[in-house]
Protein backbone atom coordinates (compact mmCIF):
# COMPACT_ATOMS: atom_id res chain seq x y z
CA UNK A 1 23.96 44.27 14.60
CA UNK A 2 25.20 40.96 12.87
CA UNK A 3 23.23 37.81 12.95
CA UNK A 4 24.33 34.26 11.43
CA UNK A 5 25.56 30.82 11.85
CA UNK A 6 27.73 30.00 14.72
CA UNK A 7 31.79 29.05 14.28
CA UNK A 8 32.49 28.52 10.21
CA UNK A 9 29.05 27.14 9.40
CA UNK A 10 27.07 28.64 6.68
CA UNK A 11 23.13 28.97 6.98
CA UNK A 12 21.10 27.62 4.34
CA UNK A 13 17.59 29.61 3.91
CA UNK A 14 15.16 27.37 2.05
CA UNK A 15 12.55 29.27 0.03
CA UNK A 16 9.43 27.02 -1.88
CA UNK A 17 7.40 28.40 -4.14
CA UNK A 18 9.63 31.48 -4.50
CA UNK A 19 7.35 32.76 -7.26
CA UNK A 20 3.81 32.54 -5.38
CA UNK A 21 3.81 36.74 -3.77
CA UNK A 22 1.28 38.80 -5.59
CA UNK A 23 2.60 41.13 -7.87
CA UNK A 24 1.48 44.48 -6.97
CA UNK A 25 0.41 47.68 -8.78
CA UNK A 26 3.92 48.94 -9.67
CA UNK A 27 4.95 45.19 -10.89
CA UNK A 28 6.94 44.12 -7.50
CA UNK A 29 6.53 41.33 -4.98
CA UNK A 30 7.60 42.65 -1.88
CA UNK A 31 8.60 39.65 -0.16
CA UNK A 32 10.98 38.73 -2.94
CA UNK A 33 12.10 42.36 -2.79
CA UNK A 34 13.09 41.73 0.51
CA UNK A 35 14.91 38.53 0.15
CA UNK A 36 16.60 40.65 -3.10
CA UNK A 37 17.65 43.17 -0.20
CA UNK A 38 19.26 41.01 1.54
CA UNK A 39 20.80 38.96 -1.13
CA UNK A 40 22.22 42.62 -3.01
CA UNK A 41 22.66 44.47 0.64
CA UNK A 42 23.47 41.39 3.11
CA UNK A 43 21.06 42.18 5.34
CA UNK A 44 17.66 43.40 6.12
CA UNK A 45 16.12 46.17 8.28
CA UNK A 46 14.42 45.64 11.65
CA UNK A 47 11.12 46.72 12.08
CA UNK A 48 10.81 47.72 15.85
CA UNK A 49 12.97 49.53 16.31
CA UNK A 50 14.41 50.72 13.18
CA UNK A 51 18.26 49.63 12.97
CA UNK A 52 20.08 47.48 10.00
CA UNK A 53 20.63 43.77 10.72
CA UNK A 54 24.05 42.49 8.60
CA UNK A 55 22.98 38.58 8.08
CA UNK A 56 26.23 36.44 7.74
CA UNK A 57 27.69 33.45 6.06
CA UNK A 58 24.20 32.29 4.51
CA UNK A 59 23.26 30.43 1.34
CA UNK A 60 19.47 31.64 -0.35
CA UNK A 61 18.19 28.04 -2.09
CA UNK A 62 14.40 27.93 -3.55
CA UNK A 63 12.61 26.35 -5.83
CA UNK A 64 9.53 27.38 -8.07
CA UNK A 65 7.33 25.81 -10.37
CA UNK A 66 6.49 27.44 -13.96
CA UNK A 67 4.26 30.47 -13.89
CA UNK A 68 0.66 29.01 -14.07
CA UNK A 69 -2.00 28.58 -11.74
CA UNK A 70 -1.84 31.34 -8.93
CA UNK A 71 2.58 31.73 -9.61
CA UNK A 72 4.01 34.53 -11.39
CA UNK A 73 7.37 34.95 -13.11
CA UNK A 74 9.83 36.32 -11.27
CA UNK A 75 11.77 39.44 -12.18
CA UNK A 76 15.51 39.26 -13.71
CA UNK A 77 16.72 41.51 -10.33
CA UNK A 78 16.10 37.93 -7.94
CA UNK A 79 16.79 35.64 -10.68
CA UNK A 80 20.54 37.03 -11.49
CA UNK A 81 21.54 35.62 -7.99
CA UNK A 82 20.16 31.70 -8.95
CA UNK A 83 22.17 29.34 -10.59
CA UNK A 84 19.23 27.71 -12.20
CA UNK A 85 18.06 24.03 -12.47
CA UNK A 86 15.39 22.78 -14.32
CA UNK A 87 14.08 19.48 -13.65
CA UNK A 88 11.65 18.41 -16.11
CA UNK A 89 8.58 16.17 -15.28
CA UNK A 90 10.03 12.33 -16.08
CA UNK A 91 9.01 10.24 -19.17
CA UNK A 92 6.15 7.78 -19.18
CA UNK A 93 8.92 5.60 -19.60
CA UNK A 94 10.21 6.19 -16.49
CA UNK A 95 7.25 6.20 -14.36
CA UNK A 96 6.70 2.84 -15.99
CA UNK A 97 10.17 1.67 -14.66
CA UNK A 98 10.12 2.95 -11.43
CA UNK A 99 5.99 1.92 -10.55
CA UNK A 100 6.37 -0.78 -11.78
CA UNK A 101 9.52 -1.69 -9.43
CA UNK A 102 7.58 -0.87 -6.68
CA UNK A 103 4.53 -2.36 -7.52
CA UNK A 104 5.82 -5.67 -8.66
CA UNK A 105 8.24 -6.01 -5.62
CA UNK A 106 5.50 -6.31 -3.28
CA UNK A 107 2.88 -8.04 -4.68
CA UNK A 108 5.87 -11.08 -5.91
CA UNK A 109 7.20 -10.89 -2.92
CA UNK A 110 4.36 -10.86 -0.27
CA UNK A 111 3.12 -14.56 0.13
CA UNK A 112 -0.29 -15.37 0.05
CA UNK A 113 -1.11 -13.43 -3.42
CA UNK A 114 -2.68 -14.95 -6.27
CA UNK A 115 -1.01 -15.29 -9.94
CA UNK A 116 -3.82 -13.18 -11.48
CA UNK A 117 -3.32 -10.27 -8.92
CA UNK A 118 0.50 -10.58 -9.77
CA UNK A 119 0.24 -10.12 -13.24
CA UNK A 120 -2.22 -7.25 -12.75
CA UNK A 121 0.69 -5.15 -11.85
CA UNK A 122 1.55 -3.87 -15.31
CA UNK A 123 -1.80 -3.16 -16.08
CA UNK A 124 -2.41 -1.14 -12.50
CA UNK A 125 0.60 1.11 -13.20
CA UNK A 126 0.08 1.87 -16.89
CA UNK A 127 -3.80 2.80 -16.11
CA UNK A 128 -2.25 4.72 -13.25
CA UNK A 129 0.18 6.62 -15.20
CA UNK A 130 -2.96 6.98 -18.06
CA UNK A 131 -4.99 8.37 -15.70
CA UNK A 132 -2.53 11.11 -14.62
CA UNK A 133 -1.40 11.85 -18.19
CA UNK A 134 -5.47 12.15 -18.62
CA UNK A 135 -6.39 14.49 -16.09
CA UNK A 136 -3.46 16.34 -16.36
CA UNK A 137 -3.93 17.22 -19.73
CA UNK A 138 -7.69 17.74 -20.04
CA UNK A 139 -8.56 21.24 -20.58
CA UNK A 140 -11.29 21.18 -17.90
CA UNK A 141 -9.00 20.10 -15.08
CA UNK A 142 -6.36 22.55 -15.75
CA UNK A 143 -5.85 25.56 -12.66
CA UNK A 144 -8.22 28.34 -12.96
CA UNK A 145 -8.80 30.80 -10.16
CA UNK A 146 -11.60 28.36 -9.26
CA UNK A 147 -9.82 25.29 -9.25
CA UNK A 148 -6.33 26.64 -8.21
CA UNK A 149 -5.48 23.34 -7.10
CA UNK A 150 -6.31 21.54 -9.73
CA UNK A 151 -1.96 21.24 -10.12
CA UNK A 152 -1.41 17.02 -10.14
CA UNK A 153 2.14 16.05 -10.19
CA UNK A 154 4.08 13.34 -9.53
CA UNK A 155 3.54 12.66 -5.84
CA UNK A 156 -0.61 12.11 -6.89
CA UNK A 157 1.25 9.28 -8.80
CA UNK A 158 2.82 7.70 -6.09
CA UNK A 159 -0.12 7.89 -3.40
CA UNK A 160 -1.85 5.72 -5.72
CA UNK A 161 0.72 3.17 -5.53
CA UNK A 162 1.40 4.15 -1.54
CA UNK A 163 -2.26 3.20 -0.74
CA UNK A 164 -2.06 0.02 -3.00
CA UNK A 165 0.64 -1.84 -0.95
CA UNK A 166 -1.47 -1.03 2.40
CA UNK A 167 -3.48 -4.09 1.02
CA UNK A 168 -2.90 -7.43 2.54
CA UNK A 169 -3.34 -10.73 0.75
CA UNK A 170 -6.45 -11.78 2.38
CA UNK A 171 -8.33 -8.93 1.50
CA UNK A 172 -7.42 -8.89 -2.34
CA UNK A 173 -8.09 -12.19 -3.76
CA UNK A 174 -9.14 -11.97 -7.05
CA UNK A 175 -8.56 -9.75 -10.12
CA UNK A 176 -11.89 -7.57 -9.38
CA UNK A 177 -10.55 -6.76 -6.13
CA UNK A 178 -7.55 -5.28 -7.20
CA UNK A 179 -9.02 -3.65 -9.45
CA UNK A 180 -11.85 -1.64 -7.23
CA UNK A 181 -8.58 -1.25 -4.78
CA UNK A 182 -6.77 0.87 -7.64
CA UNK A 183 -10.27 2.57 -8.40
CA UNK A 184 -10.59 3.86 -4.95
CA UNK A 185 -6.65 4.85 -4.39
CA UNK A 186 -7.33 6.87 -7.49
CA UNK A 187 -10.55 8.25 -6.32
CA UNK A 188 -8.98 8.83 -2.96
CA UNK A 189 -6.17 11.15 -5.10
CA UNK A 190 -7.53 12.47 -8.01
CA UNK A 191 -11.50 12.38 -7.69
CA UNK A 192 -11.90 13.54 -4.19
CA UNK A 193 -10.26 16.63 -5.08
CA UNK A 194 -12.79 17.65 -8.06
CA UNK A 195 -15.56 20.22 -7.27
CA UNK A 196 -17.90 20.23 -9.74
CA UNK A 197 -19.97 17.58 -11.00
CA UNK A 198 -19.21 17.59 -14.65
CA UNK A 199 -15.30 17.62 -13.55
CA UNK A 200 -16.28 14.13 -11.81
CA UNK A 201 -18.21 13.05 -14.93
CA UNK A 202 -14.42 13.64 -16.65
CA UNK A 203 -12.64 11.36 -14.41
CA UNK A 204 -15.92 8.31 -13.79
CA UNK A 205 -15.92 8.35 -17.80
CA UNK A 206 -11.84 7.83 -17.61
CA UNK A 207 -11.98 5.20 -14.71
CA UNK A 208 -15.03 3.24 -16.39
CA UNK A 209 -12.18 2.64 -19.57
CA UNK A 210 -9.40 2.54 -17.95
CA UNK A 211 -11.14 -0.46 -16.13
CA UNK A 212 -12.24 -2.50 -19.45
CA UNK A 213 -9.01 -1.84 -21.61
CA UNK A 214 -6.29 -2.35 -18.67
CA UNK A 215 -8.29 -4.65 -16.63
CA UNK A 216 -10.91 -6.58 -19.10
CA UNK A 217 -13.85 -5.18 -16.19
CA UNK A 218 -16.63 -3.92 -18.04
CA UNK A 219 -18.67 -1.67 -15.69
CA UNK A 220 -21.55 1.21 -15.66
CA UNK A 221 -20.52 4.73 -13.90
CA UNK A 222 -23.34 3.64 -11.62
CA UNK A 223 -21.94 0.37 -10.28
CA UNK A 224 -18.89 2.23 -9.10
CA UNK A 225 -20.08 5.67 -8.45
CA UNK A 226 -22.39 7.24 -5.96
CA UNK A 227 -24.25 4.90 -3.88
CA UNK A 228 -21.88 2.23 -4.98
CA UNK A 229 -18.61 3.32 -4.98
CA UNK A 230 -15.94 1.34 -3.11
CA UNK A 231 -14.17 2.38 -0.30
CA UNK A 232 -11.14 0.31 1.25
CA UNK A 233 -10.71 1.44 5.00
CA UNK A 234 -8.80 -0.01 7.92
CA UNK A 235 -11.58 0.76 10.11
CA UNK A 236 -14.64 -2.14 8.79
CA UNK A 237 -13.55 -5.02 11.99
CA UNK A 238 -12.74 -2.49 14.76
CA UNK A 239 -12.96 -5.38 16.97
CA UNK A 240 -10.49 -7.23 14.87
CA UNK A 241 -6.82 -7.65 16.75
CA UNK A 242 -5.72 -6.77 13.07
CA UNK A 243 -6.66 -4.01 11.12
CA UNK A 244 -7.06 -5.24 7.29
CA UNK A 245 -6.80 -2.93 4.62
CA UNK A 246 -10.59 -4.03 2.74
């Protein structure tokens, strides 16, 4: 039995995380084994009932991040079929450049915001991009059984910034406000997903100096924490004909 694309077309099997299987007692991970089969054999068996399957005109593409935090490597038999890419993580250069971009464009080019807000856009994205490099970094917060996804990356990064331009002019007026609206997109990313209280204590100490040295704000863990801490929502007016991001 043959199975593939129909006419001249060529299949293209997407694999993520190729490197996630547990590696078993005798050092394999079956379901890489089997893509292997089919990649050394060009096909794979059926199951029920027993016959070989020939898979035609297909293209095996995955991708796989380095082998920490629940991955594993994966064995030179799979990997002597890749032409491999690596992508490294992008500079804090870079992040700078392309945040800031963002950032920039719609706060100078939505009317109704105030110079001070404006100009707070450099200091939003490098405490955003500190905050990452921070947590990323700190030996508590790395992956551990535990905390196996404790793995920020780049798109954390952004849904700070994504949740940022929900904000309208009228409900960010002043420097402060800006500033508890990055506080929350970064609890909303990074400090929601912490499960232990002296993890949090890691990222309120971070946030409480991020907020003096990038945005003058001097304030206690307990006037933005706990009882206090501030939470933009669309949902405050729900008798409102429009739905303000406050």
């Amino acid at each position: 039995d043959k199975i593939g694309p129909g006419g001249k077309k060529t299949a293209v099997i997407f694999v993520d995380d190729i490197n996630m299987p547990l590696v078993e007692e005798y050092g394999a991970q079956p379901p890489i084994e089997l893509l292997r089969q089919m990649l050394d054999m060009g096909g794979i068996y059926n199951r029920s009932p027993h016959f070989w399957k020939d898979i035609d005109r297909f293209l095996l593409l995955a991708a796989a991040a380095p082998p920490t935090g629940g991955r594993y490597p994966l064995t030179p038999r799979i990997m002597r079929h890749f032409q491999i890419f690596n992508l490294p993580d992008p500079s804090e250069d870079a992040m700078h450049q392309i945040f800031f971009g963002i950032l920039d464009g719609f706060l100078t080019q939505t009317v109704g915001f105030i110079d001070k807000v404006r100009a707070a856009s450099k200091m939003a994205v490098a405490a955003t991009i500190d905050m990452y490099s921070q947590i990323k970094e700190n030996k508590g917060l790395k992956p551990i059984p535990t905390k196996f996804h404790y793995t920020f990356n780049l798109r954390d990064v952004a849904k700070v910034f994504q949740g940022i331009l929900m904000v309208m002019p009228q409900s960010c007026q002043t420097l402060e406000q800006f500033a508890k609206l990055w506080l929350h997109e970064c609890q909303r990313v990074f400090y929601d997903r912490l499960v232990s209280v002296e993890d949090r204590e890691i990222f309120e100490e971070l946030a409480k100096d991020f907020l003096l040295s990038k945005f003058g704000m001097k304030q206690e863990q307990l006037d933005i924490f706990g009882n206090n801490s501030v939470i933009f929502s669309k949902i405050l007016k729900l008798d409102s004909d429009e739905q303000l991001y406050e």
